[in-house]
Every structure is written in structure tokens, then in C-alpha cells.
Protein backbone atom coordinates (compact mmCIF):
# COMPACT_ATOMS: atom_id res chain seq x y z
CA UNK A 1 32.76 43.79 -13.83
CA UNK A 2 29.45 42.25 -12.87
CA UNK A 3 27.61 39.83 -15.53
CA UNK A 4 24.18 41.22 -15.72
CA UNK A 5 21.65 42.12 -18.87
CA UNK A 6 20.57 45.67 -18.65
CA UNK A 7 17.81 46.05 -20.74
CA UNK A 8 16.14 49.81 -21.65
CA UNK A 9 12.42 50.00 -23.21
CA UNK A 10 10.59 52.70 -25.02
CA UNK A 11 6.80 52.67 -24.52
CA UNK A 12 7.04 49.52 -23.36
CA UNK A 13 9.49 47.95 -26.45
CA UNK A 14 12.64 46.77 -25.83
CA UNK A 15 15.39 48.95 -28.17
CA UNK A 16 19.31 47.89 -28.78
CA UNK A 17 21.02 50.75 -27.41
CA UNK A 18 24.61 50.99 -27.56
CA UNK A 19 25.62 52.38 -23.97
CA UNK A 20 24.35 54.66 -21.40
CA UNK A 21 24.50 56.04 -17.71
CA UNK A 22 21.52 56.99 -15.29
CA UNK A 23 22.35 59.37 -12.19
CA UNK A 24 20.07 59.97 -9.35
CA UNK A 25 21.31 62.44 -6.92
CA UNK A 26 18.64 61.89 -4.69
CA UNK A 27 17.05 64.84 -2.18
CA UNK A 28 14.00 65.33 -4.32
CA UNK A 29 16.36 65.95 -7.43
CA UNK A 30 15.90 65.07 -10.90
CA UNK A 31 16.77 61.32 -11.66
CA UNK A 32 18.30 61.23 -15.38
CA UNK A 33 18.96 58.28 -18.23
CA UNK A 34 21.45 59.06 -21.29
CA UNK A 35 21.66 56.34 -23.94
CA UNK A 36 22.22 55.83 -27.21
CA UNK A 37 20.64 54.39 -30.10
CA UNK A 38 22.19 53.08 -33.73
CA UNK A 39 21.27 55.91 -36.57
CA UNK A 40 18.36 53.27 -38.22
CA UNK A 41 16.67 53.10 -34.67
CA UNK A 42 16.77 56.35 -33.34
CA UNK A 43 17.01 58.43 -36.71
CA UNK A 44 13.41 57.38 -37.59
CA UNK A 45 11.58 57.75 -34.72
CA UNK A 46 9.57 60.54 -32.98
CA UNK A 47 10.90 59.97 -29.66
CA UNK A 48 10.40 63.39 -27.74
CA UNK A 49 7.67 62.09 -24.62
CA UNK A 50 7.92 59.04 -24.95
CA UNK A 51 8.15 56.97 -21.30
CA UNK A 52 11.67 54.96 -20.85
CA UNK A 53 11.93 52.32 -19.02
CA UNK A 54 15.89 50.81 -17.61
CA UNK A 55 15.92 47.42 -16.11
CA UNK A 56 18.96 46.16 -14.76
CA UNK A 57 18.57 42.53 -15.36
CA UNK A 58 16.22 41.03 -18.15
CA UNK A 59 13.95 39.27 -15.42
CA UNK A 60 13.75 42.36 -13.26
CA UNK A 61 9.78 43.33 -13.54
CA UNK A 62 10.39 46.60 -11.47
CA UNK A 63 12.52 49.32 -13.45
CA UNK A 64 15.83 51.00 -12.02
CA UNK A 65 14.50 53.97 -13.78
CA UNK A 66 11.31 55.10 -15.62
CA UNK A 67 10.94 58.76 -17.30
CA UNK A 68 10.17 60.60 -20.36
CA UNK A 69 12.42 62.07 -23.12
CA UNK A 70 13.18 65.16 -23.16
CA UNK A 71 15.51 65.25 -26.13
CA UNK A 72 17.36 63.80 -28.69
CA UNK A 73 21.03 64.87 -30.68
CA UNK A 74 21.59 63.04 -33.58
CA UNK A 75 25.56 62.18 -34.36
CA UNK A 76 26.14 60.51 -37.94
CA UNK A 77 26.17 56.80 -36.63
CA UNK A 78 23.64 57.20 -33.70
CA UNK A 79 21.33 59.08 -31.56
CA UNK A 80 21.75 59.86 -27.85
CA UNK A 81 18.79 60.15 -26.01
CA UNK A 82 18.31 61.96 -22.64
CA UNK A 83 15.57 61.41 -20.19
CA UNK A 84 14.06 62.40 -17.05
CA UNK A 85 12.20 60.89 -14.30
CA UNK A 86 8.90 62.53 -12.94
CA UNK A 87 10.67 65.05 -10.52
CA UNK A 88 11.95 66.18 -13.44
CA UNK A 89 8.55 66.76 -14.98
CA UNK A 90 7.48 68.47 -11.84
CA UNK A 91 10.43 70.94 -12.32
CA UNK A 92 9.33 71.53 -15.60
CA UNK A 93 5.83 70.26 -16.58
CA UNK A 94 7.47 68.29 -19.20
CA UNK A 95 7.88 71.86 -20.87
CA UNK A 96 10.13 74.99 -20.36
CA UNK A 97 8.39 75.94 -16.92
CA UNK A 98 8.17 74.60 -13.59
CA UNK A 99 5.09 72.50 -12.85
CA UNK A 100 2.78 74.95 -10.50
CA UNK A 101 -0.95 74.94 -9.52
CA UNK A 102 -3.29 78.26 -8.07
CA UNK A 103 -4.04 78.66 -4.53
CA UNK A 104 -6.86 80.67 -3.31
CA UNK A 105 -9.35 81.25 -0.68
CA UNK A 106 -11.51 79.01 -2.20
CA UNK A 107 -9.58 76.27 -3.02
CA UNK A 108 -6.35 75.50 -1.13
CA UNK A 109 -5.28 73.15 1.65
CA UNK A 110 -6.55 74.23 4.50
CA UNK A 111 -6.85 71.63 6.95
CA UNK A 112 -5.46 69.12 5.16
CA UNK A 113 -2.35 67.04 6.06
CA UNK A 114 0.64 67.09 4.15
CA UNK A 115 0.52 63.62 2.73
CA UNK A 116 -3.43 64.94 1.69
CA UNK A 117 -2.04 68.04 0.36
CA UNK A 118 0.16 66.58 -1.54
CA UNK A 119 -1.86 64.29 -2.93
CA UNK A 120 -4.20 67.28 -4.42
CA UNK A 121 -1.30 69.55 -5.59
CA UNK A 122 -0.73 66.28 -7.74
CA UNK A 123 -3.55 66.11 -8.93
CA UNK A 124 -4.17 69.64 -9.71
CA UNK A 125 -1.08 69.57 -11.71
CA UNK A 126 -2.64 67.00 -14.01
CA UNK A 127 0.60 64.81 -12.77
CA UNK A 128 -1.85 61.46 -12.01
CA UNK A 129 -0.71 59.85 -15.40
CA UNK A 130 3.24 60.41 -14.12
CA UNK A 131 3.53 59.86 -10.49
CA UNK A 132 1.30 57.51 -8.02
CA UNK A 133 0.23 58.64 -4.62
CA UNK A 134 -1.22 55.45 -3.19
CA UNK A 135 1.90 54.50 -1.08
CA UNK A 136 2.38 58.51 -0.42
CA UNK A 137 1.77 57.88 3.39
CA UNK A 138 2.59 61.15 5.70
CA UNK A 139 4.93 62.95 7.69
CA UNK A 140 6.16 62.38 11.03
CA UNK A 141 5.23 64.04 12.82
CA UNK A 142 2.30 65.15 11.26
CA UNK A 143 2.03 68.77 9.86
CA UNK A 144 -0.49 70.52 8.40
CA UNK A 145 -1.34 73.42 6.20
CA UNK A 146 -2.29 76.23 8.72
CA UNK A 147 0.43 78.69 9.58
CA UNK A 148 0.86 80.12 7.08
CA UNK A 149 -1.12 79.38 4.55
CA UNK A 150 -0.64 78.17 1.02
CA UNK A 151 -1.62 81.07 -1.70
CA UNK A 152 -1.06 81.93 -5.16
CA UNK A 153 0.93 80.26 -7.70
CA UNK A 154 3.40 78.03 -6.42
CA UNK A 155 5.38 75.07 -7.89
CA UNK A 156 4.46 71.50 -6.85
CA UNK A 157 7.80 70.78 -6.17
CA UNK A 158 8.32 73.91 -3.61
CA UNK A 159 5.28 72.64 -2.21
CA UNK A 160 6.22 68.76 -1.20
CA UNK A 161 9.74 70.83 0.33
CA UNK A 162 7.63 73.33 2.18
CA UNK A 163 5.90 70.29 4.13
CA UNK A 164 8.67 68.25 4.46
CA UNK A 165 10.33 71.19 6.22
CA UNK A 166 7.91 71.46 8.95
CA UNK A 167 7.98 67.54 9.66
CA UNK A 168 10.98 67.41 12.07
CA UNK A 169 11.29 64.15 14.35
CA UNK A 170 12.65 64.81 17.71
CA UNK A 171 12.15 61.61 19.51
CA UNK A 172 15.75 60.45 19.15
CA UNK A 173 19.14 61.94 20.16
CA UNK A 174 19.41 63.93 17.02
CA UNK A 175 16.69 65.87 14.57
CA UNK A 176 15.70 63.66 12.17
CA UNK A 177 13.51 64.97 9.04
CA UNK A 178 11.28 63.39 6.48
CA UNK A 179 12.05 62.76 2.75
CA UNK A 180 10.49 62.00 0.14
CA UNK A 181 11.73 59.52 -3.29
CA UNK A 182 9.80 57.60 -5.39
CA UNK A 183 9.40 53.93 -5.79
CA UNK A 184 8.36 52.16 -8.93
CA UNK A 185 5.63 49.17 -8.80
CA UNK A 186 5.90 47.78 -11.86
CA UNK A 187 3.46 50.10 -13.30
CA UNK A 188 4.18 53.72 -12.25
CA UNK A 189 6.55 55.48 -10.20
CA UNK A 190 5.29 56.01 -6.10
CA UNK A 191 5.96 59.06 -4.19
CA UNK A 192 6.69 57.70 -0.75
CA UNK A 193 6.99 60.16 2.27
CA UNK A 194 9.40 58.75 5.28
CA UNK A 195 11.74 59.48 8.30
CA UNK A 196 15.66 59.66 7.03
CA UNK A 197 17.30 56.67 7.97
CA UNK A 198 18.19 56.23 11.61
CA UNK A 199 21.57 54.97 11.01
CA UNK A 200 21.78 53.09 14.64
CA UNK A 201 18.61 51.37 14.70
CA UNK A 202 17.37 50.89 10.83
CA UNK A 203 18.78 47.57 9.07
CA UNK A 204 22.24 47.18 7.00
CA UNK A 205 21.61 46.37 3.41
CA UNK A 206 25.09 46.05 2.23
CA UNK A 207 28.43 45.58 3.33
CA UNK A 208 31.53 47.57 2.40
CA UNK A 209 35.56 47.46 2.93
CA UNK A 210 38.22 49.08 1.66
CA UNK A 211 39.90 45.72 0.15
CA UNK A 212 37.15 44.11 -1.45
CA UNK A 213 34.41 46.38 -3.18
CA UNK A 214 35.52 49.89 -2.79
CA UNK A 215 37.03 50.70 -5.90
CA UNK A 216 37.69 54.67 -5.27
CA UNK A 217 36.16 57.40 -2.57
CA UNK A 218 35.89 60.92 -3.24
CA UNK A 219 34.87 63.66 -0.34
CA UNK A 220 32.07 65.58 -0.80
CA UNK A 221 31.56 68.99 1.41
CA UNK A 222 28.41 70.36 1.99
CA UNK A 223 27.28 73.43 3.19
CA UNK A 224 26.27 73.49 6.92
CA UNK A 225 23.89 76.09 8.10
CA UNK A 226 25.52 79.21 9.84
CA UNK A 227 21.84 80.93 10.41
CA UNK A 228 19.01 78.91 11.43
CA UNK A 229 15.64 80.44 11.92
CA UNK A 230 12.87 77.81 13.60
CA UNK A 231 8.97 78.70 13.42
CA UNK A 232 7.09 77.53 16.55
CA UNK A 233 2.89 78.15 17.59
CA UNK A 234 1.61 81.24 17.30
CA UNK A 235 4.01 82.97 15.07
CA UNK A 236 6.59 82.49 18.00
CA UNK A 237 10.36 82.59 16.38
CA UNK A 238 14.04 81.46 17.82
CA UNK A 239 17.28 82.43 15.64
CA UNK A 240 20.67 80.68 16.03
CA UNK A 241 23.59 81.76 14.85
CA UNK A 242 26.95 80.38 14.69
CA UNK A 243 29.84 83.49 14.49
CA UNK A 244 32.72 81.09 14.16
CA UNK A 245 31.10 78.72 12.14
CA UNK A 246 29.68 82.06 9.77
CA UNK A 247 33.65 83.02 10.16
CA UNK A 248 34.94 79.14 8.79
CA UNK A 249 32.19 78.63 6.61
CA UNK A 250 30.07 81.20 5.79
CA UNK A 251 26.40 82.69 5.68
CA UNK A 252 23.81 80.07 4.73
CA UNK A 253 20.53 79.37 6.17
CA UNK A 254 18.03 76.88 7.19
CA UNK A 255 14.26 77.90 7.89
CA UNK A 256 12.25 74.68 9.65
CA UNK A 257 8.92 74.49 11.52
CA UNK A 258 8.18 73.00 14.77
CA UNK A 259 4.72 73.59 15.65
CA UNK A 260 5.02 72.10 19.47
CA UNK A 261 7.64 74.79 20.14
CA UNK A 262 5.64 77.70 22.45
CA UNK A 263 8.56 80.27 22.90
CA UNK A 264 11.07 82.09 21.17
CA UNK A 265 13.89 80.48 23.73
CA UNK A 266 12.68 77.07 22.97
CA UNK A 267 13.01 77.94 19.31
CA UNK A 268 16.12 78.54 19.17
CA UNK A 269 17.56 75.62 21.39
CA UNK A 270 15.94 73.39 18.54
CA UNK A 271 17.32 75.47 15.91
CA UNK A 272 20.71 75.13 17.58
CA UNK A 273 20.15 70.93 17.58
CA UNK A 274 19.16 71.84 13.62
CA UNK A 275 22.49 73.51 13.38
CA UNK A 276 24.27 70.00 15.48
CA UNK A 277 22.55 67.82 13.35
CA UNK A 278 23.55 69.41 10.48
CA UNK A 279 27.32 69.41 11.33
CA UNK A 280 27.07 65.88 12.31
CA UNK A 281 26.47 65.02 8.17
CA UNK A 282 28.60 67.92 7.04
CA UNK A 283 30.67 65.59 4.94
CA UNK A 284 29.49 63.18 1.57
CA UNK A 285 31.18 60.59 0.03
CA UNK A 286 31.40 59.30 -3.60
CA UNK A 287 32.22 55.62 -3.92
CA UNK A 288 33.04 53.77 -6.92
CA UNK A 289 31.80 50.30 -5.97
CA UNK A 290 31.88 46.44 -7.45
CA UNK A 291 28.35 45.87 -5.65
CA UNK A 292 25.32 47.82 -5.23
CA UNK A 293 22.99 48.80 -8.17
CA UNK A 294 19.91 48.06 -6.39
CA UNK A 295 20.41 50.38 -3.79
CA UNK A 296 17.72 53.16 -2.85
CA UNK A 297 18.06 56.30 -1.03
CA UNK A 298 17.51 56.16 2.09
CA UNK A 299 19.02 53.11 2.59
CA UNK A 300 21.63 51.98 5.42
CA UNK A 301 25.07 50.54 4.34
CA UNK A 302 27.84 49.81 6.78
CA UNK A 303 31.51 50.82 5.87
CA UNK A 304 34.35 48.15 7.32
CA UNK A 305 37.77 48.73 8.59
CA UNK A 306 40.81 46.91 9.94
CA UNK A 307 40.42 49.60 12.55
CA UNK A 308 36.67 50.10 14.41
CA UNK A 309 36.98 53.96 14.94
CA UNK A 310 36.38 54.30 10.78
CA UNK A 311 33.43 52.14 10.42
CA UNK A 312 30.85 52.52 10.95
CA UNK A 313 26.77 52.97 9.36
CA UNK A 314 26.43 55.18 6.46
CA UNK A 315 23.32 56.57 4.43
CA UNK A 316 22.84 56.41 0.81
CA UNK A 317 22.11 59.57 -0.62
CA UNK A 318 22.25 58.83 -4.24
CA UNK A 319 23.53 56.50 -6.88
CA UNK A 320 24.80 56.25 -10.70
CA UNK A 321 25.26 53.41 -13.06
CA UNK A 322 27.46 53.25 -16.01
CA UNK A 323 25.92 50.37 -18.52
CA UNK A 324 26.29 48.79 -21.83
CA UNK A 325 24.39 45.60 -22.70
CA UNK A 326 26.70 42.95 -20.56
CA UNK A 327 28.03 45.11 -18.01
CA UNK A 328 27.87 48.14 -15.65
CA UNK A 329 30.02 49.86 -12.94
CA UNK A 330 28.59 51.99 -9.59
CA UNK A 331 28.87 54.76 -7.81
CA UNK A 332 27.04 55.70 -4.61
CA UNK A 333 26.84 59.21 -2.49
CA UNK A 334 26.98 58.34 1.28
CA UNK A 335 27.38 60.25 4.48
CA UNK A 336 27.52 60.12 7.97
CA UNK A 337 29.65 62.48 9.87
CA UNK A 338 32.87 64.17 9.33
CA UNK A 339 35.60 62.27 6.71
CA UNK A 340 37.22 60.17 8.94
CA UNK A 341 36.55 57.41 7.01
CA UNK A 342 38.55 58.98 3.68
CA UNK A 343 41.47 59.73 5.86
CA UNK A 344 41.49 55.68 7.07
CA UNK A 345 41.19 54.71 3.31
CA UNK A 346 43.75 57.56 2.46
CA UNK A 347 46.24 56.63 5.21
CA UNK A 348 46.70 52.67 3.39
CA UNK A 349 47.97 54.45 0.11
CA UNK A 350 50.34 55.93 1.70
């Protein structure tokens, strides 16, 4: 176990919790810190709102995680707290509903870019005070509200996902789209738009083997898209559909945009690279891992092997952290392609 100080603050004061666990499953989800506090702490305070701040180390001056409680359950000997990071206010205002703003034809986005748009449906959702836009930057490519049109009352979450599903990069061999995930500064957390990882070309953070610093691997399976319907200029439209895939797999769909796309047969070749690229990350992993707390999404790790077919670059998707006040343990969602890579690990049990 690693000999670090995780330290957790409420408005800004440090408290003595007992233990906890934050979880960030990344893809524009929810980011969430449990903890809890001895009875004469937690028992006699109003905590419900009140901004939470977990540091990993004492000297570290940017937080792992900063949020807001969203409630409390008191047990005879101590309270356990459970927060939420500003995605999670967007989902629900800090209340029982979803964070949403009006659209109309007098005010609406028209025009703008996404990273602009963005920006206002922020701060039309009186969200300023919980999540910066300075570092927001844009898509890439860049899209823009035209076709079709924001209108009415939509949630300010739906809206960052609508953009980032017409921002599709097709410079390199495969589809690559945008995300978005926040970054703290110290003083608030950043939204921060940017291209998923290119795992040939973007830098390894970390190292992993099998011997050393992977403790466990579990395999995650995600759905692949049978149906996938692409919206080019004009209102032009391509469908592809898999029938063996839909046969293996399933129905599920994938709408994207590609405004350079001028006809229905160009349409759907791209949706058909959609479906490839797709396939290509069809399969997660979970590690539990000695190393790696400080990892973001988004970033690039590389996976080592005695033999080179099974390692390879992976991206992190998300990442959880078991703590107490000495100690903590890791877990990290990666993929890459098809599990491979648990059979290798599997096959040396054996």
C-alpha cells in the first residue's frame, strides 16, 4: 500500500474523516466522494451544500476531487457523507431536476460555436459559481449551432453531448471524437473540450505489467452500435446497418453529425467507419493497480507483456480510489480494442 496523506476539506477546513472512496466513471458522468465523519463532527453540522474538497497528499494544492453534498445518513458512531462533483449538479441543479435553460427565437445560439455555446448555456444555468469555462477551448473540428437548431427547454448537460456529437475528427486512420472532463485549478473546477486520445501518437504517462503493479483485471463489454445514422449538409442522411452484428449483439444506435459530408452515400461510408471505430474499443477493462491515483481521463497508459502481441497503448476512461488517512488502493477503466490483453493475463494463472 502506498504511504501518502489524503486529506478531505469542507468549505475550505480540513475535517478527520474516518475512510472513504471517490469514483469517477468518466464520459461526462457524475464524479462522486463517500466519507465518513466521527458522530461529534458530523452530528452537529449543517452540511447539505457545502463544497468538498479531496486532496491526495497534504502538499497537493490542486484537489483529486471538489463537489457539493448532497446528503448525509447518520449511524450511531458517525456520519457518512456523499458528494458530487459539478456534472452532477448539472444533472440535477443541485436539486431533484436536471439543470436546463429556455431556448427561443430570441435568444439561443445561433451562430455561435460550440465552445461559445457552451459557455452561455453555463451561464444561463446560473452554473458560473460551480464550473469555470476559461480553459473550455472548442471542438475539432469546429461545429456550430445551425442545423438544427437549439429550442425549448433542454438540459445543459444534453446540450455539451449534442455538440460533442457533431465534432468528429477524421484526419487519422480511425474517427476520433471530442470529450469533454473537467480540470481543477486550484480554485474551481475547468470544463475542458478535447480530441480523445490518439493512442499511437499522444504520450505514455504510466507504465503497466502484469508482475509488478497489476493487482487484478476485470473485462468490461460495451455495447457497439448495430444502427448508425450520420447527418451531413443540407439535411442529407446515410444509415448503416450491421445484420450480423444486430444478430450477435443487438439493436443499439449511434446518431453523429458530419457537416462536410454532401451525400447520402458518403454518409453512410462514415457511419460505417463510426460503426469500425466503435468495434475497435468494444471491450473495457477494470484494473486494480499499486500506481496511478493521479491519472486523468483521457490519458495514455501502456500495458507490458512478456509477449508483444498483448501490449500495447491503452486509454483511461475512468478511475476510483479507496482511502483512509495513511493509505489508498486504485482502480482504473481502460480500453483499447478487443480483450486480448485479459486472455494474456488469464493464460499465466493457468
Amino acid at each position: 500500500m502506498n504511504e501518502i496523506s489524503p486529506r478531505i476539506t469542507i468549505d475550505g477546513a480540513d475535517v478527520d474523516y474516518i475512510d472513504g472512496a471517490y469514483d469517477n466513471p468518466g464520459n461526462l458522468s457524475a464524479a462522486t466522494l463517500t466519507f465518513k465523519l466521527p458522530l461529534t463532527y458530523g452530528g452537529m453540522k449543517k452540511l447539505w451544500n457545502k463544497e468538498v474538497c479531496l486532496y491526495l497528499n497534504k502538499q497537493d494544492s490542486t484537489p483529486l476531487f471538489r463537489g457539493w453534498i448532497k446528503r448525509t445518513n447518520i449511524d450511531f458512531n458517525e456520519v457518512e457523507i456523499f458528494a458530487q462533483d459539478v456534472i452532477g449538479f448539472m444533472l440535477l441543479g443541485g436539486s431533484s431536476e436536471k439543470a436546463v435553460i429556455a431556448l427561443t427565437e430570441e435568444d439561443n445560439f445561433d451562430g455561435l460555436s460550440a465552445g461559445a455555446a457552451i459557455i452561455k448555456a453555463i451561464s444561463k444555468a446560473q452554473l458560473t459559481t460551480k464550473i469555470g469555462t476559461d480553459a473550455i477551448g472548442n471542438t475539432s473540428p469546429v461545429v456550430s449551432s445551425v442545423r438544427p437548431p437549439f429550442r425549448g427547454t433542454l438540459s445543459v448537460l444534453d446540450i455539451i453531448k449534442a455538440f460533442l456529437s457533431k465534432a468528429i475528427d477524421k484526419t487519422g486512420t480511425l474517427p476520433r471524437p471530442n470529450i469533454a472532463r473537467l480540470v481543477d485549478d486550484g480554485s474551481i473546477s475547468q470544463l475542458v473540450i478535447e480530441l480523445e486520445a490518439d493512442l499511437d501518437n499522444d504520450p505514455v504517462v504510466h507504465i503497466y505489467d502484469e508482475r509488478s503493479n497489476i493487482v487484478e483485471l476485470n473485462i468490461i463489454n460495451k455495447k457497439v452500435p448495430t444502427i448508425v445514422v450520420v447527418n451531413g449538409k443540407n439535411g442529407v442522411k446515410g444509415t448503416f446497418v450491421h445484420d450480423s452484428a444486430i444478430a450477435a449483439l443487438d439493436r443499439t444506435y449511434l446518431e453523429a453529425t458530419n457537416e462536410s459530408l454532401e451525400s447520402p452515400a458518403a454518409c453512410k461510408n462514415f457511419a460505417q467507419e463510426l460503426f469500425r471505430a466503435n468495434l475497435h474499443v468494444q471491450y473495457e477493462y477494470g484494473l486494480q493497480v499499486l500506481e496511478g491515483a493521479y491519472l486523468n481521463e483521457n490519458d495514455v497508459i501502456r500495458i507490458q507483456t512478456d509477449n508483444p502481441k498483448f501490449s500495447g497503448n491503452y486509454r483511461v476512461i475512468g478511475k476510483s480510489v479507496s482511502f483512509s488517512p495513511s493509505d489508498y488502493s486504485v482502480g482504473i477503466t481502460i480500453n483499447r480494442k478487443p480483450p486480448t490483453l485479459a486472455e494474456y493475463i488469464s493464460s499465466r494463472d493457468n
